[in-house]
Protein backbone atom coordinates (compact mmCIF):
# COMPACT_ATOMS: atom_id res chain seq x y z
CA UNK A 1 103.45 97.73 142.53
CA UNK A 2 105.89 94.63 143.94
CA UNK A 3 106.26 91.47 142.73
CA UNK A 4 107.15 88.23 144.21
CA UNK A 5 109.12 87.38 140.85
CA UNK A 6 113.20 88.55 141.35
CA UNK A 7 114.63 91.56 139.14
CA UNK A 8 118.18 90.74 137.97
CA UNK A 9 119.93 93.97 137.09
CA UNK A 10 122.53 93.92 135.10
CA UNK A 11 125.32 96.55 134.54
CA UNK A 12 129.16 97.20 134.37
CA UNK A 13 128.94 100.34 135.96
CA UNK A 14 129.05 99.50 139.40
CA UNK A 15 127.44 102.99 140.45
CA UNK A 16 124.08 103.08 137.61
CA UNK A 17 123.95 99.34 138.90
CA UNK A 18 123.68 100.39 142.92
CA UNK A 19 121.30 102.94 141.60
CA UNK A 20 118.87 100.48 139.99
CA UNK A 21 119.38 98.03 142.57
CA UNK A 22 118.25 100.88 145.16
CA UNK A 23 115.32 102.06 142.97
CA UNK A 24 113.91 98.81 142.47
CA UNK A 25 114.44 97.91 146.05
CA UNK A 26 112.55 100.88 147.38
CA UNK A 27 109.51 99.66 145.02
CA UNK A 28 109.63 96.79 146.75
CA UNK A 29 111.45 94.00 144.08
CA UNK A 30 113.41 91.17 144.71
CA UNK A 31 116.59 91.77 143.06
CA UNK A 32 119.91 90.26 141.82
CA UNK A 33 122.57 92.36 140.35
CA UNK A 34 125.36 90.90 137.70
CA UNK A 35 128.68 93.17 137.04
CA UNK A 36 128.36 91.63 133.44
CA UNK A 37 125.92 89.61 130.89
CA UNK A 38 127.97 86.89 131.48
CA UNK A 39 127.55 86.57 135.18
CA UNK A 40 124.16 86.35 134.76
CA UNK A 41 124.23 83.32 131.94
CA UNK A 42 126.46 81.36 133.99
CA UNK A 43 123.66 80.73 136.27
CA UNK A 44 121.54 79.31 133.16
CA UNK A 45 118.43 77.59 134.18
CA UNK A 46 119.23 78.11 137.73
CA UNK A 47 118.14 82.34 137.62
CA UNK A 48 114.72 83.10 139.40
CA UNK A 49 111.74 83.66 137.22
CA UNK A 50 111.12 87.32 136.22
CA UNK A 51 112.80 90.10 134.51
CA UNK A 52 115.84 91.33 132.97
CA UNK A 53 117.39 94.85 133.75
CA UNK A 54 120.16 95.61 131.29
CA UNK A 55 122.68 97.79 130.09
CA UNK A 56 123.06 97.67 125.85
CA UNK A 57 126.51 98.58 125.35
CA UNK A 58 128.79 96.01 128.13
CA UNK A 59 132.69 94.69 127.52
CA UNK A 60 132.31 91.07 126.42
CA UNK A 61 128.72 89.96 125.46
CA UNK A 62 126.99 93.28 125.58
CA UNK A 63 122.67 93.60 126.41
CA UNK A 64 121.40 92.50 122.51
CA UNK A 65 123.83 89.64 122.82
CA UNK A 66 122.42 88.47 126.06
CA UNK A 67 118.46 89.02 124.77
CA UNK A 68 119.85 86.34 121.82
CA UNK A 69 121.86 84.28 124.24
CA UNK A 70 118.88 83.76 126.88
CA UNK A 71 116.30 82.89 123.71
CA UNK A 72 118.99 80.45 122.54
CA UNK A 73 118.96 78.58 125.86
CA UNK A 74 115.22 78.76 126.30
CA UNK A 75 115.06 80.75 129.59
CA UNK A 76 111.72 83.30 129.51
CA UNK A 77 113.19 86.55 131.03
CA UNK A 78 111.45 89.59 129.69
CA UNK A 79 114.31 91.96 128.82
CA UNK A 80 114.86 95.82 128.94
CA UNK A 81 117.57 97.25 127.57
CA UNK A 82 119.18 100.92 129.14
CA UNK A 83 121.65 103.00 127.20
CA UNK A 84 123.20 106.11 127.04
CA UNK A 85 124.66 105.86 123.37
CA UNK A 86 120.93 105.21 122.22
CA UNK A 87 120.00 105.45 118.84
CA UNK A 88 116.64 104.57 116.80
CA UNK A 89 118.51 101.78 114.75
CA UNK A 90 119.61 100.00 118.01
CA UNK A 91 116.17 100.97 119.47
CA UNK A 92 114.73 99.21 116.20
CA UNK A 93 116.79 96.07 116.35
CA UNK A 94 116.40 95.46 120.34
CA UNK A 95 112.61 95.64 120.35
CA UNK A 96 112.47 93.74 116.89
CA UNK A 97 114.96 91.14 118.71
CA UNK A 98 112.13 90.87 121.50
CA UNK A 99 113.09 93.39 123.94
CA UNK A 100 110.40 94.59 126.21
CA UNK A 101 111.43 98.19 126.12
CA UNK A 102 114.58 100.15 125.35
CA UNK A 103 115.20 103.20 127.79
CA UNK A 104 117.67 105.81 127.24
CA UNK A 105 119.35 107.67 129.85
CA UNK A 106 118.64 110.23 131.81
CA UNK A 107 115.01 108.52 132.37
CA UNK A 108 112.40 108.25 135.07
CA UNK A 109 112.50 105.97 137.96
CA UNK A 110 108.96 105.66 136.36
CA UNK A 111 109.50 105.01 133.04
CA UNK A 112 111.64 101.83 134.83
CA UNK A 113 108.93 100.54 137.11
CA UNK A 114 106.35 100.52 134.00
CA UNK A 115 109.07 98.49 131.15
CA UNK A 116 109.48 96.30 134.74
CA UNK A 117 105.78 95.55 135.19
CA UNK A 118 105.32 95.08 131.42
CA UNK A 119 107.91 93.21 131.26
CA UNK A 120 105.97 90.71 134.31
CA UNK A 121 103.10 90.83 132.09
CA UNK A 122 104.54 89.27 129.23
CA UNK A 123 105.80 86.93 131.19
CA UNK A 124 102.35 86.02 132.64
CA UNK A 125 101.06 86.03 128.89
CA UNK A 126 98.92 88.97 128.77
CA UNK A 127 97.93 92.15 127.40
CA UNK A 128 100.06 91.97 123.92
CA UNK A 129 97.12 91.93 121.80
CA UNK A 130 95.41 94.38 123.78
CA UNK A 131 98.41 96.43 123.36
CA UNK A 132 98.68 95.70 119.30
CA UNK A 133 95.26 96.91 119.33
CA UNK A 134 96.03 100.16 120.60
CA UNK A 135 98.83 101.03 118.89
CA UNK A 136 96.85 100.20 115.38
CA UNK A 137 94.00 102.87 116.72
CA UNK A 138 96.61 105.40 117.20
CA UNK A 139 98.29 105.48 114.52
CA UNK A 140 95.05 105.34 112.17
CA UNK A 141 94.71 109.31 112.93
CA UNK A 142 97.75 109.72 110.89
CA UNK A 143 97.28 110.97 107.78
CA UNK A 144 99.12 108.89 104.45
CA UNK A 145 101.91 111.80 104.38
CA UNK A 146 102.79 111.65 108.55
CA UNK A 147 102.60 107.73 107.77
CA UNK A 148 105.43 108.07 105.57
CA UNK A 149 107.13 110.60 107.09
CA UNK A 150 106.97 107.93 110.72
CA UNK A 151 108.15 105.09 108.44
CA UNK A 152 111.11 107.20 107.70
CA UNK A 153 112.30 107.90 110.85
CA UNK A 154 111.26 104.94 112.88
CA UNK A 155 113.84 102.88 110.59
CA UNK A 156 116.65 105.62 112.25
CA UNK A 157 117.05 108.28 109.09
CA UNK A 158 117.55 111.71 110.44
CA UNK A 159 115.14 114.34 109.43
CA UNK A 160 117.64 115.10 106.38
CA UNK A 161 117.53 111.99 105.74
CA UNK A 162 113.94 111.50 105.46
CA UNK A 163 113.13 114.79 103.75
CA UNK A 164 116.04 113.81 100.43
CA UNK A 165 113.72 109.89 100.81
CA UNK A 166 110.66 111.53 100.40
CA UNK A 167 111.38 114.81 98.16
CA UNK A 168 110.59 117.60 100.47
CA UNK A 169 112.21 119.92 102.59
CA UNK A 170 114.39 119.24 106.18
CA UNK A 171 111.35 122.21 108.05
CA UNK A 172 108.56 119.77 106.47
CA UNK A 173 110.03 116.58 107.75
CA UNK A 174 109.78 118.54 111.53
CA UNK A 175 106.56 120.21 110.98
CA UNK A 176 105.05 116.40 110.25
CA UNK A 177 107.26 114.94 113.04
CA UNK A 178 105.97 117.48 115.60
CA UNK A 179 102.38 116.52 114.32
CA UNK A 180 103.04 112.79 114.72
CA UNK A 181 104.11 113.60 118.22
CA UNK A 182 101.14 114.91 119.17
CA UNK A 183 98.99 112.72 117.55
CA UNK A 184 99.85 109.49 118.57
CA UNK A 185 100.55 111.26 122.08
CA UNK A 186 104.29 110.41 121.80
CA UNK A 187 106.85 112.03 124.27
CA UNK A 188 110.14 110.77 122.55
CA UNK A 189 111.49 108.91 118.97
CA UNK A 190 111.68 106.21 121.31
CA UNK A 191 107.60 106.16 122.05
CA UNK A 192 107.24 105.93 117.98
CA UNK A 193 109.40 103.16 117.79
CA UNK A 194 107.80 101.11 120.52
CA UNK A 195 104.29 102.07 118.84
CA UNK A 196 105.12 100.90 115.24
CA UNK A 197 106.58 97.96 116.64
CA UNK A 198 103.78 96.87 118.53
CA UNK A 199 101.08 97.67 115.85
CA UNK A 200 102.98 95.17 114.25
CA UNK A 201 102.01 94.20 110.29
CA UNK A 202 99.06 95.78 110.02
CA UNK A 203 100.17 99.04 111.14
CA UNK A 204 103.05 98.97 108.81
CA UNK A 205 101.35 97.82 106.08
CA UNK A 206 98.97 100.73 106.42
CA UNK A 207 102.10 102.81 106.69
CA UNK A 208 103.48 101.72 103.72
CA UNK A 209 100.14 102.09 101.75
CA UNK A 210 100.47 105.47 102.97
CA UNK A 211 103.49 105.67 100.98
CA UNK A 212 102.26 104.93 98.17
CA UNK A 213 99.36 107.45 97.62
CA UNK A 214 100.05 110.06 99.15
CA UNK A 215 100.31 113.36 96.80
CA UNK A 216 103.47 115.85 97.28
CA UNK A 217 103.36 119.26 99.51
């Protein structure tokens, strides 16, 4: 799909930032591309409406700092973050800090053009509740154990982690994670994290209810 509304890519990397440039210009985007965060702020309230393409981890003000920076000056640019130091507790805090989607290299050019068009659908105020909606329905197939087991490792524990949390064993934590996978039809850590997110209170309260009364393997 192309859009009228202008793409600003931003990257240090001079060669990942030709490459998005050349993806998105092949879908058929307008683009702008910045060799740092701060490039792009200097323009302020003079940048095109539309979306935000950015690396996380930048010299000076890196991509979380320029998600805070542009909701501090009031500018609307939808935001997605690309990494390839990702983690689930940066994952956590970019999408909690508003980011449309967080996408770890190596991805697909696909997986791109879909955080892009979401991110253009934000912007045009639709489809978030439809979206919350969804993400509640999928994770109500969970059962109370996979619930907890999700809440675990959606805050960034490792398996280990999670299995010493909840009393069981490191093999159980991956038997429920493989389960939870499948489940919620979830390719990556990443997909889980964008899911609880957007099921928002309700789906974590259930989760944590889950927690609660759930009996011991």
């Amino acid at each position: 799909m192309t859009s009228e509304a202008t793409i600003h890519v931003v990257d240090d990397d001079e060669a990942m930032r030709d490459s998005l440039v050349a993806l998105l210009d092949a879908r058929g985007y307008r683009t702008c591309a910045y060799a740092s965060a701060d490039e792009l702020l200097a323009r302020g309230g003079a940048l095109e409406p539309g979306c935000v393409v950015s690396d996380v981890r930048m010299p000076g003000t890196d991509g979380l700092a320029l998600l805070r920076r542009l909701q501090g000056q009031g500018i609307a640019l939808p935001l997605v973050l690309i990494t390839g130091h990702g983690d689930i507790p940066l994952a956590v805090a970019a999408m909690k800090a508003g980011a449309i989607d967080f996408l770890e290299k190596p991805f697909e050019a696909a997986a791109l053009f879909d955080a892009v068009e979401e991110g253009l659908r934000r912007r045009s105020g639709s489809a978030a509740d439809g979206e919350s909606r969804e993400a509640v329905r999928r994770l109500e197939v969970l059962t109370p154990r996979e619930r907890a087991v999700l809440e675990r490792l959606v805050s960034g524990e490792s398996n280990k982690e999670a299995a010493v949390k909840l009393g069981i064993s490191h093999r159980t934590i991956e038997f429920h994670r493989a389960h939870i996978m499948e489940k919620t039809g979830s390719k990556a850590l990443t997909d889980l994290v964008r899911l609880w997110l957007a099921a928002g209170s309700e789906g974590a309260s259930e989760a944590h209810s889950g927690v609660e009364r759930q009996p011991r393997p």
